[in-house]
Protein backbone atom coordinates (compact mmCIF):
# COMPACT_ATOMS: atom_id res chain seq x y z
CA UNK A 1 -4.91 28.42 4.56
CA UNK A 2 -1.83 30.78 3.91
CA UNK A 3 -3.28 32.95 6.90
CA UNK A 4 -3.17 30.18 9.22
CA UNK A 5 -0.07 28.35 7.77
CA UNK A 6 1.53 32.11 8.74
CA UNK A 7 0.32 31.56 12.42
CA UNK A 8 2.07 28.51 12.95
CA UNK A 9 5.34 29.60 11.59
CA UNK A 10 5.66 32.84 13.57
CA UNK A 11 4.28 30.26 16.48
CA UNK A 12 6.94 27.52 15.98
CA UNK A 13 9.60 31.09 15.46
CA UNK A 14 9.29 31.91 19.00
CA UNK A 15 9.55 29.16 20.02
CA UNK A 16 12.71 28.09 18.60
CA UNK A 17 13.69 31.73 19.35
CA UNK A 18 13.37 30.98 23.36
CA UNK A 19 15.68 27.84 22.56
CA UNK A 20 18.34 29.74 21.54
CA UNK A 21 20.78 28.63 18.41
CA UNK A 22 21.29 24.73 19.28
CA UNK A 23 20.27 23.08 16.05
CA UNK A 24 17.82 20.19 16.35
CA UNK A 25 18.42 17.02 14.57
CA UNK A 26 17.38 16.90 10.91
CA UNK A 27 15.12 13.77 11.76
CA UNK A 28 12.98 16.65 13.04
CA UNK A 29 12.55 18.83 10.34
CA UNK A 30 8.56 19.68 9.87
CA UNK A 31 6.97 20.27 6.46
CA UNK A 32 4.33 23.25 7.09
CA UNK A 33 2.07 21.56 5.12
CA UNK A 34 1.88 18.72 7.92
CA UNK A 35 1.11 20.68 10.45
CA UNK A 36 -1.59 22.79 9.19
CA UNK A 37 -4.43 20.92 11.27
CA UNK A 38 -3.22 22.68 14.56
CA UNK A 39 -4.28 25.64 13.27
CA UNK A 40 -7.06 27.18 15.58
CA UNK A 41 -6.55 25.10 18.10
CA UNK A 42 -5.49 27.50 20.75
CA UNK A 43 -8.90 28.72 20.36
CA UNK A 44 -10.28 26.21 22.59
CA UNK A 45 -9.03 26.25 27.30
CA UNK A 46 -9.04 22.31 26.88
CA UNK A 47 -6.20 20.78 24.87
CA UNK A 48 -6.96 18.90 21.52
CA UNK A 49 -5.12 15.93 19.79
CA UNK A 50 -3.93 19.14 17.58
CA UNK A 51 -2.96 21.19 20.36
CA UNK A 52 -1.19 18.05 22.21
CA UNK A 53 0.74 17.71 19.08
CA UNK A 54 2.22 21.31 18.60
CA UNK A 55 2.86 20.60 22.49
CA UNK A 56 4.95 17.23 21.33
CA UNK A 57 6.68 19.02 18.92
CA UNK A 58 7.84 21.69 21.23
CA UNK A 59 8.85 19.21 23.71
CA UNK A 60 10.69 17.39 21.03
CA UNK A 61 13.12 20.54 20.17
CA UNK A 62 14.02 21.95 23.45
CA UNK A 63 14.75 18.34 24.66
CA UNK A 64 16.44 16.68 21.42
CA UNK A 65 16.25 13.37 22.82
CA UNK A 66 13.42 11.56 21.55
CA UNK A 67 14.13 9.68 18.11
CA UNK A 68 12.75 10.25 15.35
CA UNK A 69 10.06 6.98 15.22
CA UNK A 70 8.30 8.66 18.25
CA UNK A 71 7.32 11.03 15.96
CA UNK A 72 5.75 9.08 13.39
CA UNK A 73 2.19 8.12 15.23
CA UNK A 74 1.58 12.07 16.35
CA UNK A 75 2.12 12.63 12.18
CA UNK A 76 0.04 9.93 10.92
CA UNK A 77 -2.57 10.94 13.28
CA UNK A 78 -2.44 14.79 11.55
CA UNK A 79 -2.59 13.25 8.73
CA UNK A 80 -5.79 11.14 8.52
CA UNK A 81 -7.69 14.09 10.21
CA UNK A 82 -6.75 16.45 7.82
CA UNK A 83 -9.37 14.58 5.52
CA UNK A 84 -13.14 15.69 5.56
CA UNK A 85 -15.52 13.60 7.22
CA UNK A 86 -16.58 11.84 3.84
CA UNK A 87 -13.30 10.68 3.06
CA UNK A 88 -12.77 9.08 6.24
CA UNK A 89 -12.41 5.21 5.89
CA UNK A 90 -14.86 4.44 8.93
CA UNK A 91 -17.61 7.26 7.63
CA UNK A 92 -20.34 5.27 6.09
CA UNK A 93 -22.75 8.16 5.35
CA UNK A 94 -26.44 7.39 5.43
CA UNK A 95 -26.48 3.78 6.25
CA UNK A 96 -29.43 2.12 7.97
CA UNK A 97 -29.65 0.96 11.92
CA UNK A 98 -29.85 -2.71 10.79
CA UNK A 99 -27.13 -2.43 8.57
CA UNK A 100 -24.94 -0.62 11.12
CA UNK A 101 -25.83 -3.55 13.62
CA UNK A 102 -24.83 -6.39 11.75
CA UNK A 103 -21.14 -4.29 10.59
CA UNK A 104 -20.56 -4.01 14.53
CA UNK A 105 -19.16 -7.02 15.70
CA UNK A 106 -16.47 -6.90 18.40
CA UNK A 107 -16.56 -4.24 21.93
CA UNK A 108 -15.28 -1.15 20.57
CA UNK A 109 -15.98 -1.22 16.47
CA UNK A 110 -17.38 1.74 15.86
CA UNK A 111 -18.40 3.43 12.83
CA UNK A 112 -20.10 7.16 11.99
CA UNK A 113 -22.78 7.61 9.75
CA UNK A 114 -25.47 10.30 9.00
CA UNK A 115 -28.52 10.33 11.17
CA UNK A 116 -31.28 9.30 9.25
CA UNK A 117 -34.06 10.43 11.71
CA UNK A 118 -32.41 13.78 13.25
CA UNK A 119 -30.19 16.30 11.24
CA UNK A 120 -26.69 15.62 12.13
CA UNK A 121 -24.16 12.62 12.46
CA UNK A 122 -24.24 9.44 14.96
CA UNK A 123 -21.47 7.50 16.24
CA UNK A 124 -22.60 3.92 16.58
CA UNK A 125 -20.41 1.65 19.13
CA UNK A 126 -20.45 -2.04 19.75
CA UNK A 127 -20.07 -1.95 23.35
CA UNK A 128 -21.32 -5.80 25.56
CA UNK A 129 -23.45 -7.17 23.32
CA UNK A 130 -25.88 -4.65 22.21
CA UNK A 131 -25.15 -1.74 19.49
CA UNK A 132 -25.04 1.97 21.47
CA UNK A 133 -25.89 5.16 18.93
CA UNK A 134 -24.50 8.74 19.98
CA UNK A 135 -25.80 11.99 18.57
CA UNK A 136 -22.55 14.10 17.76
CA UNK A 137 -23.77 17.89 18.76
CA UNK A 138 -22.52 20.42 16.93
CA UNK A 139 -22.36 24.59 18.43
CA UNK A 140 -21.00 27.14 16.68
CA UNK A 141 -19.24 24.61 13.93
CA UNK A 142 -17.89 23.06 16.88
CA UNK A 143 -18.41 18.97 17.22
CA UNK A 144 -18.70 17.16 20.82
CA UNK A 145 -20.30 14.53 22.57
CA UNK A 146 -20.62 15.37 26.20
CA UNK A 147 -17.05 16.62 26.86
CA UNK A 148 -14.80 18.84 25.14
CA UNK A 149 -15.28 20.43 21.36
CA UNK A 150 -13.49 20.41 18.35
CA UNK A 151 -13.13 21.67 15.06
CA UNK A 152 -14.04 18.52 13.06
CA UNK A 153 -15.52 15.09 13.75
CA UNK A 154 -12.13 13.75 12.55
CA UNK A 155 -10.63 15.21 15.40
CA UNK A 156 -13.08 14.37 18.15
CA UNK A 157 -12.65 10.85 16.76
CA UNK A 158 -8.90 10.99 16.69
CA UNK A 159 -8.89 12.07 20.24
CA UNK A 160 -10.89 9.64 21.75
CA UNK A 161 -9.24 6.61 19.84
CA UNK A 162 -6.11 8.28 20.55
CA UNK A 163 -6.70 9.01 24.39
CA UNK A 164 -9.03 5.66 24.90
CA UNK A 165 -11.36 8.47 27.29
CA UNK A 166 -14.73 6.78 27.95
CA UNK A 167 -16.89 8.52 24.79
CA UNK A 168 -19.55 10.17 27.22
CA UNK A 169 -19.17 10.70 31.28
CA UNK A 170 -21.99 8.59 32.30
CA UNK A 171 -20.65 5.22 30.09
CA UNK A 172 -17.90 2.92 30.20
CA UNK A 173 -17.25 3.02 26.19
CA UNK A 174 -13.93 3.27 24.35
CA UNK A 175 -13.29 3.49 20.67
CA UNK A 176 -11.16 0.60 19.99
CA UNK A 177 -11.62 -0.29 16.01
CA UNK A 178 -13.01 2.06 13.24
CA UNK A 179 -15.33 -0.54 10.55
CA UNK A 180 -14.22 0.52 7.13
CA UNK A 181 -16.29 1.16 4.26
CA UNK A 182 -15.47 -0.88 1.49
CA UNK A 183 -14.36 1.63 -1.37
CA UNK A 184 -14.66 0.09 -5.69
CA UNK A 185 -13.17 1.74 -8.51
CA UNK A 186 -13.85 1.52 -12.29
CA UNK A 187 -17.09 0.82 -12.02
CA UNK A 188 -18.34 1.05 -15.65
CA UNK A 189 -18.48 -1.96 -17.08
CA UNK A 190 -22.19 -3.28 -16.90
CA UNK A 191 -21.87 -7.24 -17.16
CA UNK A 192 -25.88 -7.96 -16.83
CA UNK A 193 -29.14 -6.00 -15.43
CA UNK A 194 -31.30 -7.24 -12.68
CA UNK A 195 -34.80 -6.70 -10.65
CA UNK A 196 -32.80 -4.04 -8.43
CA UNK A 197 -30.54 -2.22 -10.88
CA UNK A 198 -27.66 -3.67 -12.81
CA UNK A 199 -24.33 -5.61 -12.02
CA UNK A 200 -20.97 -3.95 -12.80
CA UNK A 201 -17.84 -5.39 -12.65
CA UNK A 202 -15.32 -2.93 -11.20
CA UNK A 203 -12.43 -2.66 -8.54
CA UNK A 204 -11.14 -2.18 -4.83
CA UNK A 205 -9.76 0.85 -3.98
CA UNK A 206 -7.34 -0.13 -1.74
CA UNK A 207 -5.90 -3.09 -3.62
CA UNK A 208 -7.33 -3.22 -7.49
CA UNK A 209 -8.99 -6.68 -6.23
CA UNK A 210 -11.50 -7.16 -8.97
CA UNK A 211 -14.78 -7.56 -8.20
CA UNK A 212 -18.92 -7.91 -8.65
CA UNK A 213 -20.89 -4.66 -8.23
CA UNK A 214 -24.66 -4.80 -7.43
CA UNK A 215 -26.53 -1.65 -7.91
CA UNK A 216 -29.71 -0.53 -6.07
CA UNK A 217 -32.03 1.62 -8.98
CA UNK A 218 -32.30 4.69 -7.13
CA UNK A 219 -36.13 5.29 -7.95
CA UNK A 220 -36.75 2.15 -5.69
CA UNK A 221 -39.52 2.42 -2.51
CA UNK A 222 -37.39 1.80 0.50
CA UNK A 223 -38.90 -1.76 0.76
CA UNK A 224 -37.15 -2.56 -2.52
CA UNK A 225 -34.05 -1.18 -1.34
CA UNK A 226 -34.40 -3.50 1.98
CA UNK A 227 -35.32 -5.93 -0.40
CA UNK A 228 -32.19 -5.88 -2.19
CA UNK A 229 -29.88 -5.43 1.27
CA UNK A 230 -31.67 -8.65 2.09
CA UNK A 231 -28.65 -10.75 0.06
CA UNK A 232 -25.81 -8.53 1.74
CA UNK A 233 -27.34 -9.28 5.05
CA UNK A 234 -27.30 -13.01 4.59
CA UNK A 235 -23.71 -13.46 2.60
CA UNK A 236 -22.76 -11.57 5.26
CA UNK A 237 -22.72 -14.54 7.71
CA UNK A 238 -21.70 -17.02 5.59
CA UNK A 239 -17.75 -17.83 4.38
CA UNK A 240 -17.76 -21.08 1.97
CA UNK A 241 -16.33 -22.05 -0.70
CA UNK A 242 -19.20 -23.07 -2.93
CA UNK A 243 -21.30 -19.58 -1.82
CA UNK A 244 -20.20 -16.33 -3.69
CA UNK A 245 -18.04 -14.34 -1.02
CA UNK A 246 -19.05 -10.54 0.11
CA UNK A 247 -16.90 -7.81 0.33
CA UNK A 248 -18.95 -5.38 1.43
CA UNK A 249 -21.67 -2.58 1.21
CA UNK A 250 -21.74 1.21 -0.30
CA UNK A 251 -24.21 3.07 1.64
CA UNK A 252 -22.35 6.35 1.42
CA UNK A 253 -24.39 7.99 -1.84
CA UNK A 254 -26.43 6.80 -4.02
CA UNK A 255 -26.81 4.63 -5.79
CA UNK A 256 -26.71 1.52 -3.12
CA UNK A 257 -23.61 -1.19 -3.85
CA UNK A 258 -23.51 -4.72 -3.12
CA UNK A 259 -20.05 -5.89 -3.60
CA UNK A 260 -18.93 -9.42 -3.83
CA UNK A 261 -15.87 -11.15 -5.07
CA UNK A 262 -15.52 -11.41 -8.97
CA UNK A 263 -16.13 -15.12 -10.26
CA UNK A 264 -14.78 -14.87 -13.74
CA UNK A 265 -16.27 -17.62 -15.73
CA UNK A 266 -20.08 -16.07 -15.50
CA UNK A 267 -23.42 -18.16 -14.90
CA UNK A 268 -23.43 -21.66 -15.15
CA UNK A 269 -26.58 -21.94 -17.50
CA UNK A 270 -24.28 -20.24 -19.99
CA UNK A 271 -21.52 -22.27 -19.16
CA UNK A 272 -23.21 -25.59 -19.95
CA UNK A 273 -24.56 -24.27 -23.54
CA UNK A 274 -21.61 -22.90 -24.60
CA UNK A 275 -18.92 -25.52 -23.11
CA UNK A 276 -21.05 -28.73 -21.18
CA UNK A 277 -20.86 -30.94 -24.11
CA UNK A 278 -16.75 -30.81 -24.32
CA UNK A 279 -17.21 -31.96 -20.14
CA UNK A 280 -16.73 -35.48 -18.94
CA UNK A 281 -19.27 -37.04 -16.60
CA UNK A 282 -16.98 -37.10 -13.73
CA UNK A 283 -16.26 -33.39 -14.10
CA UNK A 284 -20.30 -32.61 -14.27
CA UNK A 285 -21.24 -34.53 -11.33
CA UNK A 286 -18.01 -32.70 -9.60
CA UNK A 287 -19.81 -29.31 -10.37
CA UNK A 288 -23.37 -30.39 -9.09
CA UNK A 289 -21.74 -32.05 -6.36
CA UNK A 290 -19.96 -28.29 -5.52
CA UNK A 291 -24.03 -26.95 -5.22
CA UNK A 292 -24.86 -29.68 -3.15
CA UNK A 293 -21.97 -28.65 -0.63
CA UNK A 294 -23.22 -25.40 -0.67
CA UNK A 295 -26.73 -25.97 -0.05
CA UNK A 296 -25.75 -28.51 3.12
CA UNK A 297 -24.25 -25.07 4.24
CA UNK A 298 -27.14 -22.91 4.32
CA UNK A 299 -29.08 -25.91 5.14
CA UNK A 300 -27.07 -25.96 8.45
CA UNK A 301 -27.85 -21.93 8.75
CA UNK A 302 -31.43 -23.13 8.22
CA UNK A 303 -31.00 -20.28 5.07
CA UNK A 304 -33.65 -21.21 2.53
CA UNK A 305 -32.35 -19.69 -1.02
CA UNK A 306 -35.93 -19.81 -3.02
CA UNK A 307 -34.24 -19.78 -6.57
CA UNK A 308 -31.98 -22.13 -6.81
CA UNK A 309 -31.31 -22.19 -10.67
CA UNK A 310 -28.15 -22.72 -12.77
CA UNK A 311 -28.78 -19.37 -13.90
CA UNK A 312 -28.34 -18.57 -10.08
CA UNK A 313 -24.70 -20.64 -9.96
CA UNK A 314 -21.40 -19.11 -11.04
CA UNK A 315 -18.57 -20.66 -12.29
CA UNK A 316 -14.88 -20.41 -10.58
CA UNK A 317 -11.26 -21.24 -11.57
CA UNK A 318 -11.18 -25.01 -12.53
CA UNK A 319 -14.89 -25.15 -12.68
CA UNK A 320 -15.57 -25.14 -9.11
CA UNK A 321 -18.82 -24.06 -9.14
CA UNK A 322 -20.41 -21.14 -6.29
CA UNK A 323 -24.10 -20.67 -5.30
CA UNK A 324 -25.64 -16.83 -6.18
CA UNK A 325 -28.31 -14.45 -6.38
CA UNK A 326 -29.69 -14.43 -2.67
CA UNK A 327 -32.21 -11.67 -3.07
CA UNK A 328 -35.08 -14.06 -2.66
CA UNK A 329 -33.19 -16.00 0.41
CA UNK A 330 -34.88 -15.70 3.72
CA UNK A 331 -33.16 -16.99 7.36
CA UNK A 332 -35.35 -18.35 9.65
CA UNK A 333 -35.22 -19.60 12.89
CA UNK A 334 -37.68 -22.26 12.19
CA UNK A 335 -36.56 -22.99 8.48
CA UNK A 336 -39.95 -21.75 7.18
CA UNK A 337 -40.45 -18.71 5.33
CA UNK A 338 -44.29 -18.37 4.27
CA UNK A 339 -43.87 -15.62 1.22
CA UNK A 340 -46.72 -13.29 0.07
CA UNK A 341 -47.87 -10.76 -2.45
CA UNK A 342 -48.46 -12.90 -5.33
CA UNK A 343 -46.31 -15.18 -7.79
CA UNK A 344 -45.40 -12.95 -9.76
CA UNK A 345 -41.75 -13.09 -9.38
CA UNK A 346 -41.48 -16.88 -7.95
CA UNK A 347 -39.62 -19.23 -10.70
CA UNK A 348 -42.56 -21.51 -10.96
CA UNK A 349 -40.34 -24.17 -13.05
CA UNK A 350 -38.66 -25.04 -10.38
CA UNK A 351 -40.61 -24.07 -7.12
CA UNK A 352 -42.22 -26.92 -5.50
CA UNK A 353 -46.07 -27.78 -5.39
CA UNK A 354 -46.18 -26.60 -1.29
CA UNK A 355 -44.36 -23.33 -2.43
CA UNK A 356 -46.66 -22.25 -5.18
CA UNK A 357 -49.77 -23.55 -3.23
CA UNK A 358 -49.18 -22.18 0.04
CA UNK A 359 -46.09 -19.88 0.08
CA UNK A 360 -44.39 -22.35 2.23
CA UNK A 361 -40.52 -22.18 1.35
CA UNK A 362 -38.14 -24.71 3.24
CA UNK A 363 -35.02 -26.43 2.60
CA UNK A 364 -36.99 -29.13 1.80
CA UNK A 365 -38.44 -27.12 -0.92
CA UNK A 366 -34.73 -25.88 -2.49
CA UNK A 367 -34.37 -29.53 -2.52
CA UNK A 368 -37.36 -29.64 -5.08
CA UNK A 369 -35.46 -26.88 -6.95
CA UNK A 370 -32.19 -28.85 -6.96
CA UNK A 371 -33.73 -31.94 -8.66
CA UNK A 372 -34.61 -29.16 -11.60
CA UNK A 373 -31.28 -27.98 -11.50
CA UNK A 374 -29.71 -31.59 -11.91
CA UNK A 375 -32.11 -31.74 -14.97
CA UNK A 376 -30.92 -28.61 -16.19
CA UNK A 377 -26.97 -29.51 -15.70
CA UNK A 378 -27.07 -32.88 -17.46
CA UNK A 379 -29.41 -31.73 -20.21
CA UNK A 380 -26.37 -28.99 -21.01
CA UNK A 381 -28.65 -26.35 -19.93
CA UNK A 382 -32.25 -26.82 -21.60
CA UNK A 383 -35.41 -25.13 -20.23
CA UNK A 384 -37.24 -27.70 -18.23
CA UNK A 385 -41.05 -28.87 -19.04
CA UNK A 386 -39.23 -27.22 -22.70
CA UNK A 387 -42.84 -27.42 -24.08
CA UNK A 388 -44.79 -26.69 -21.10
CA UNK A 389 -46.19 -22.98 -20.10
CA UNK A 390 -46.02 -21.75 -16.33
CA UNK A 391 -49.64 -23.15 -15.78
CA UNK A 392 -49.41 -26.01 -17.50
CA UNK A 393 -46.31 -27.31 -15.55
CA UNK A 394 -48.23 -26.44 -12.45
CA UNK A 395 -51.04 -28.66 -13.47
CA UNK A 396 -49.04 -31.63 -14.88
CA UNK A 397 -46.77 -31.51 -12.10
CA UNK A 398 -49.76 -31.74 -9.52
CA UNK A 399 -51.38 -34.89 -11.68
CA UNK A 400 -48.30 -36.63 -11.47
CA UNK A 401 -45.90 -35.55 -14.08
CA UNK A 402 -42.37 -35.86 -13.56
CA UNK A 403 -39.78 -35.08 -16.25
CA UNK A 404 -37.44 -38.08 -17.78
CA UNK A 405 -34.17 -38.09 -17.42
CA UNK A 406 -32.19 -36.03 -19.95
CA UNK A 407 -30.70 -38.04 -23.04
CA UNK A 408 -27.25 -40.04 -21.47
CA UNK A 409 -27.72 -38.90 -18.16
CA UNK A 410 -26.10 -41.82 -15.43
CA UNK A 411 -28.91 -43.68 -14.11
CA UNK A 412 -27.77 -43.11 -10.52
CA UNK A 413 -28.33 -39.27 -11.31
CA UNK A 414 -32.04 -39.89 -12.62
CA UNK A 415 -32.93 -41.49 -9.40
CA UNK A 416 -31.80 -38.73 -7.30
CA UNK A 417 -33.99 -36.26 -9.68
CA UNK A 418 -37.13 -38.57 -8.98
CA UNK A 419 -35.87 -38.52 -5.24
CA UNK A 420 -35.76 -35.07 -5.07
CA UNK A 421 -39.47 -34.57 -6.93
CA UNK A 422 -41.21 -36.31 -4.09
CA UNK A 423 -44.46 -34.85 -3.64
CA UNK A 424 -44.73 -34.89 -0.14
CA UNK A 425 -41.21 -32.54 0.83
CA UNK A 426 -41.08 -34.93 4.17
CA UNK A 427 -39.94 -37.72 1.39
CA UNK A 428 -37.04 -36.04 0.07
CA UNK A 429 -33.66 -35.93 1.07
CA UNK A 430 -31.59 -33.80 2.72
CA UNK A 431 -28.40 -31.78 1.26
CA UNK A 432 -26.39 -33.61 3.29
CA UNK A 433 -27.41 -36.76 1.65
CA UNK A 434 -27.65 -35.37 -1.66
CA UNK A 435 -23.91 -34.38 -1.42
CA UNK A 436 -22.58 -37.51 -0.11
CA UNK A 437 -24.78 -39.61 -2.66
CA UNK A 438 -22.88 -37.13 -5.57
CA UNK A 439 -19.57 -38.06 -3.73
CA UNK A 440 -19.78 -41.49 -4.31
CA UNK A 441 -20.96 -41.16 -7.80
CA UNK A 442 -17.90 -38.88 -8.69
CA UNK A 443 -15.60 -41.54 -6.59
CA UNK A 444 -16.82 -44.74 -9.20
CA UNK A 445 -17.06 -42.76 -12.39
CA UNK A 446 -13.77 -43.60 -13.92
């Protein structure tokens, strides 16, 4: 570094030498430490963004004209490449095609991430409607596409966003907007452990924003870890107010992050043993009513959640009330998601009779499972069929067997339980009708 630092004075020395003794402005004044990326780069016939800028600095001494805000964007730009690949905000390491799809939104996002089927690095473009991946080739330490070389991918990255040059000569693509990686902090404190790994809560980089930290066990087969990038996938999509919010997803190393926004007042079973009996009615159908809302949303998305639980519901500022835990959600385009491989992890307390029969999950069926979580939010959070194994809830429930009502719960309430508990899932109601039927509940109670 001293070496090349060295060059670039005795470079910049001439060259003030062959402008004689006028003093440029101080606005001009160059710490060597900023230019240190232009090092090397008269190594190469074709000019590079660190070349161009050695040129712009030149230009900007023997002319003195050009303020000193013109100079700004040519030092930023030395800046940002000065930092290795990994530390590049749109550098998202070894992250899966599908992922990379859904990240890519708008002509010209682009992102880079390690190939994970050829040694090397891809750029990935959104470019009309379809996601375009580009092998970066790299000869003699030297990075390109089809065009010219340079030192780092930084740079060939800088250049093209910088120049807007179509990316290869036979396309029409320009880089127009880098997809950060979402970067958390203090990760450390381990609030509960799941089927994938455990949940942290930790922080944003960028702004100390607290937030919720899935982890992906690192041990898992790769169908477990698709498994568990099933949830990001679907939040992904969706932006509601009663549906826990994602931030993002750490691909970079292991192990795999989920991040989601931070709902401070933990899961709402806990909430309703440890605080439901100081709630008033009106404020307990508000909350239920909150899940309903939610569930018309992904109803809408024809998103079927499969585990619909109070355990699965968090619990906001001023008890609003946010649906969790999608890693057994499925999207379909039909609204019918036939599961296999067993029962083993399926929530047979509240899954419906056609689920645990047949596999066959619909929104009709997370209706079934909202009936059991009415049960468990106006009970204050006991187990339902208390007394009842797995199997024998399965069997009592298929003679007939319905559970009462918990002890005070409104009558109105009870009959949307038994509404919801319909055998046949063509008899029960929809979310949208559940919700409004909550609505005016909460608008009598007094």
């Amino acid at each position: 570094m001293r070496a090349k630092l060295e060059v670039k004075r005795l470079l910049l020395t001439e060259k003030l030498d062959q402008l004689g003794s006028k003093e440029p402005p101080s606005a001009l004044k160059l710490d060597p430490d900023t230019v240190s990326l232009s090092a090397n780069s008269s190594n190469h016939d074709s000019p590079t963004p660190s070349k161009l800028f050695m040129d712009g600095i030149i230009n900007n001494l023997s002319g003195l004209f050009k303020p000193k805000c013109e100079m700004l964007p040519a030092l930023t730009l030395v800046q940002e490449v000065d930092r290795p690949l990994g530390q590049q905000d749109w550098y998202h390491g070894a992250i899966p095609r599908l992922e990379v799809q859904q990240l890519l939104t708008n002509d010209g996002d682009f992102l880079v991430r390690k190939s994970q089927e050829k040694q090397g690095y891809v750029l990935s473009v959104q470019w009309e409607g379809s996601c375009k991946h580009f092998l970066i080739q790299n000869t003699d330490n030297l990075y390109r596409l089809d065009g010219e070389s340079f030192l780092s991918i930084p740079l060939l990255i800088s250049h093209l966003l910088s120049s807007q040059q179509h990316i290869t000569k036979r396309s029409s693509i320009v880089l127009k907007t880098p997809v950060l990686k979402v970067l958390v902090t203090n990760v450390g404190v381990c609030t509960t452990q799941g089927n994938f790994g455990d949940v942290y809560s930790g922080c944003l980089c960028s702004d100390n924003t607290p937030v919720a930290v899935k982890s992906c066990k690192e041990n898992l087969a790769p169908e477990h870890k698709s498994k568990f990038l099933m949830e990001a996938r679907i939040l992904k999509q969706y932006d509601h107010p009663h549906i826990v919010k994602l931030i993002g997803v750490c691909t970079q190393k292991q192990p795999i992050y989920i991040i989601m926004e931070l709902v401070q007042g933990g899961d709402f079973l806990s909430f309703l043993r440890h605080e439901g009996h100081s709630l008033k009615p009106k404020m307990l159908v508000k909350m239920t009513e909150d899940v309903a809302s939610g569930m018309k949303f992904l109803e809408s998305k024809k998103c079927i959640h499969r585990d619909l639980a109070a355990r699965n519901c968090l619990v906001a500022e001023h008890n609003v009330v946010k649906i969790s835990d999608f890693g057994m959600s499925r999207q379909q385009d039909d609204g019918v998601y036939s599961a296999e491989g067993g029962l083993r992890q399926i929530p047979v307390k509240w899954t419906s009779p056609e689920a645990l029969n047949y596999g066959r999950f619909t929104t009709e069926s997370d209706v079934w499972s909202f009936g059991v979580f009415l049960w468990e939010a106006f009970s204050m959070g006991m187990t339902p069929y208390t007394s009842m194994t797995n199997q024998q809830t399965r069997d009592e429930v298929e003679k007939g067997y319905r559970m009462p009502a918990p002890h005070g719960c409104p009558v109105e309430i009870s009959r949307i339980m038994s509404s919801c508990w319909q055998y046949d899932p063509r008899n029960r109601p929809s979310f949208k009708k559940l919700r409004a039927e909550l609505n005016a509940i909460y608008n009598k109670i007094t």
